[in-house]
C-alpha atoms as a PDB file:
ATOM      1  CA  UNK A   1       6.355 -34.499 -73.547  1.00  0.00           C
ATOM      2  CA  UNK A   2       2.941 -36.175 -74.375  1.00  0.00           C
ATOM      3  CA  UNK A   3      -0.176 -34.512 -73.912  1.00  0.00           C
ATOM      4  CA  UNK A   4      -0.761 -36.781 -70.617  1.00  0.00           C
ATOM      5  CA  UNK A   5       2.303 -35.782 -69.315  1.00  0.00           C
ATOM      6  CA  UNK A   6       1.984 -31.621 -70.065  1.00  0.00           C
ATOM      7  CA  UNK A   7      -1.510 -32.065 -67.555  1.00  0.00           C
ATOM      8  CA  UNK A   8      -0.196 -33.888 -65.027  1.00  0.00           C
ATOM      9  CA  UNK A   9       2.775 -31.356 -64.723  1.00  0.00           C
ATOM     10  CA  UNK A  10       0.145 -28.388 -64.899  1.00  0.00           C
ATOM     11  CA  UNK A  11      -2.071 -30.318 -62.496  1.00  0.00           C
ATOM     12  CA  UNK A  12       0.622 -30.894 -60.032  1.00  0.00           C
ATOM     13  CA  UNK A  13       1.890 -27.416 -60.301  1.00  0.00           C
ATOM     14  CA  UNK A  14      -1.554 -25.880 -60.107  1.00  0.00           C
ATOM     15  CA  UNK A  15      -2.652 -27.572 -56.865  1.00  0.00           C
ATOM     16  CA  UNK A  16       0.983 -26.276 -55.119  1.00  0.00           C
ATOM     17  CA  UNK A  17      -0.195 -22.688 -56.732  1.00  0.00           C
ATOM     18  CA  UNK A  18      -3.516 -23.135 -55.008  1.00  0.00           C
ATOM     19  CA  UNK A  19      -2.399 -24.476 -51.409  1.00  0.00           C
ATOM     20  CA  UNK A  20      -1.097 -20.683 -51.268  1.00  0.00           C
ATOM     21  CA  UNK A  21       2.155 -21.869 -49.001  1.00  0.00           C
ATOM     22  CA  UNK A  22       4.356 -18.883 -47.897  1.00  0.00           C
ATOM     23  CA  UNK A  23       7.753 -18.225 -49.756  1.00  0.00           C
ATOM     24  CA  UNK A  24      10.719 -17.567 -48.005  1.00  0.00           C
ATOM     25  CA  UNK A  25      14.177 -16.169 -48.941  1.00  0.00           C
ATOM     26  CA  UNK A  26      17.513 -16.335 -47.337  1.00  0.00           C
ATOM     27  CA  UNK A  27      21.306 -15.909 -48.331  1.00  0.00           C
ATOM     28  CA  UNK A  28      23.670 -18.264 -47.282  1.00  0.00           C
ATOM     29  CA  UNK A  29      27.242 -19.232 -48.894  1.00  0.00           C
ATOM     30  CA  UNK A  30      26.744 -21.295 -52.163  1.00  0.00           C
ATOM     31  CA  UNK A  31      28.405 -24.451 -51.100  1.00  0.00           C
ATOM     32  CA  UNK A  32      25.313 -24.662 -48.166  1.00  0.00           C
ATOM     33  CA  UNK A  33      22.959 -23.791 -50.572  1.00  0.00           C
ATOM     34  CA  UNK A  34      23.939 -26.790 -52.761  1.00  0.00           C
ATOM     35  CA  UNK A  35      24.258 -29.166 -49.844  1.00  0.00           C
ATOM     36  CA  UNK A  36      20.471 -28.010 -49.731  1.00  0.00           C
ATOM     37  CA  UNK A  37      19.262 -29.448 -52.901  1.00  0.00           C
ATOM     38  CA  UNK A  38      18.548 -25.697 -54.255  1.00  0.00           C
ATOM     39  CA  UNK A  39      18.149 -26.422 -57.771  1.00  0.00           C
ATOM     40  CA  UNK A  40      20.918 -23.916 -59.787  1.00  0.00           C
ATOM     41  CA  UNK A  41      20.274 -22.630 -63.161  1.00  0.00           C
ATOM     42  CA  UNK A  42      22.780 -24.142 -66.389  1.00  0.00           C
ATOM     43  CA  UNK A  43      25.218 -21.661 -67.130  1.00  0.00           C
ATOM     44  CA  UNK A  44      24.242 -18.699 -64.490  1.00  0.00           C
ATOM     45  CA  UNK A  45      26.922 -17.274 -62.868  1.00  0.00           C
ATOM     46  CA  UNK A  46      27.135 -17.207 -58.826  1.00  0.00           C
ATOM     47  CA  UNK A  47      28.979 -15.308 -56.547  1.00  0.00           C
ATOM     48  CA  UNK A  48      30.033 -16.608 -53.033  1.00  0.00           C
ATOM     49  CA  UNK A  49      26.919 -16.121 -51.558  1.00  0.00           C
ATOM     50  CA  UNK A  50      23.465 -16.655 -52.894  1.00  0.00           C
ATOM     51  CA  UNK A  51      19.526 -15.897 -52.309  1.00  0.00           C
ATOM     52  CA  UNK A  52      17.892 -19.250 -52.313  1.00  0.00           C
ATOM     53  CA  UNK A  53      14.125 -19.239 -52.664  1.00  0.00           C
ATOM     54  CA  UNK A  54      11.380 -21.870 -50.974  1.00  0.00           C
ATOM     55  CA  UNK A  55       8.394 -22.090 -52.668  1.00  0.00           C
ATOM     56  CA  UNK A  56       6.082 -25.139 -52.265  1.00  0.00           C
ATOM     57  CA  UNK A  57       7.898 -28.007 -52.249  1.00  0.00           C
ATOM     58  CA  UNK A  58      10.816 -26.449 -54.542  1.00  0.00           C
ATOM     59  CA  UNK A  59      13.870 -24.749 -53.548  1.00  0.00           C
ATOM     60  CA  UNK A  60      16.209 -22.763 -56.297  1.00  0.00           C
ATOM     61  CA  UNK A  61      18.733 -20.095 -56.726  1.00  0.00           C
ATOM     62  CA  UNK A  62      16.423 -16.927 -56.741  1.00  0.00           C
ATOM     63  CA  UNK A  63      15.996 -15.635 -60.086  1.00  0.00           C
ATOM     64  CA  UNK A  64      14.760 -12.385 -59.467  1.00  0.00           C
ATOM     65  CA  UNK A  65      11.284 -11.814 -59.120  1.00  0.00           C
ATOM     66  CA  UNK A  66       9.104 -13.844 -56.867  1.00  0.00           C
ATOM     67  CA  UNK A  67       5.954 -13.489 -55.248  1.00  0.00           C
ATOM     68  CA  UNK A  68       4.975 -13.669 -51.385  1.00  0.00           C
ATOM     69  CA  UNK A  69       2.555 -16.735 -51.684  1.00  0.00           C
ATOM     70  CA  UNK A  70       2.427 -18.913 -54.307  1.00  0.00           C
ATOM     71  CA  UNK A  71      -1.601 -18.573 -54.680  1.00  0.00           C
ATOM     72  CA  UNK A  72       0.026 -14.633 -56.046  1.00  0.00           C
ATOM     73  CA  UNK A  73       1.195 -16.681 -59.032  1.00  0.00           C
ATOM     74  CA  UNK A  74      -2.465 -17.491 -60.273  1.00  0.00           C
ATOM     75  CA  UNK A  75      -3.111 -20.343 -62.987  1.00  0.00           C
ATOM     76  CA  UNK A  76      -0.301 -22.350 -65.291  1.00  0.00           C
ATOM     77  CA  UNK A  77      -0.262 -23.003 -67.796  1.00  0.00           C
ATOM     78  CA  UNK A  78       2.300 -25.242 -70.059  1.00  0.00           C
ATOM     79  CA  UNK A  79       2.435 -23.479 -73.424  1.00  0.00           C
ATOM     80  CA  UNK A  80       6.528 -24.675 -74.750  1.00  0.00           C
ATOM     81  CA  UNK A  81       9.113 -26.920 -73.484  1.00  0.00           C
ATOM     82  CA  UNK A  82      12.770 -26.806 -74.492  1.00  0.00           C
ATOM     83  CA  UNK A  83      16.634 -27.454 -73.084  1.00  0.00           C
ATOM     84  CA  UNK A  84      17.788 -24.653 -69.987  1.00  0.00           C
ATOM     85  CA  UNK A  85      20.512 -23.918 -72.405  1.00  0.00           C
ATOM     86  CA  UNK A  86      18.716 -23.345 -75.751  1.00  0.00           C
ATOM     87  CA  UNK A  87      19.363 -20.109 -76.997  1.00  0.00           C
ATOM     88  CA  UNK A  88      21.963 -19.723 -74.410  1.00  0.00           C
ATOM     89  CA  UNK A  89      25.046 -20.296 -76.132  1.00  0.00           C
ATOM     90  CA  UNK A  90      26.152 -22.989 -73.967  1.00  0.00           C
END
């Protein structure tokens, strides 16, 4: 990524970070949560069902740990990039 490009994707994630929108979790089966358009991780393994995460404007396979508003998250900042599967084996 260019320079440009690294501040426009902090800028853009900053200002979703600082409209503080509500997050909201729910299970459903995995095939629904694909028809969805939650984004799924490379390489992670999924059972049947699935906790799928809304946060801002994105929507993903929870991960874990998450955070009740996104304005909880605080600043971002853009520091590496690299493939989902480097270091992964895959």
């Amino acid at each position: 990524m260019t320079d440009e490009e690294i501040r426009q994707v902090e800028l853009r994630v900053n200002n979703e970070i600082m409209q503080n929108h509500p997050t909201r979790a729910q299970v459903m089966p995995i095939e629904e949560a694909r028809k969805s358009g939650a984004m799924m991780l490379f390489g992670e393994k999924y059972g049947d069902e699935v906790r799928v995460m809304d946060i801002g404007s994105s929507r993903e396979f929870c991960g874990g740990t998450h955070v009740a508003r996104t304005g909880d998250i605080g600043v971002f900042k853009l520091y590496a990039e690299g493939g989902v599967a480097a270091g992964s084996g895959a």
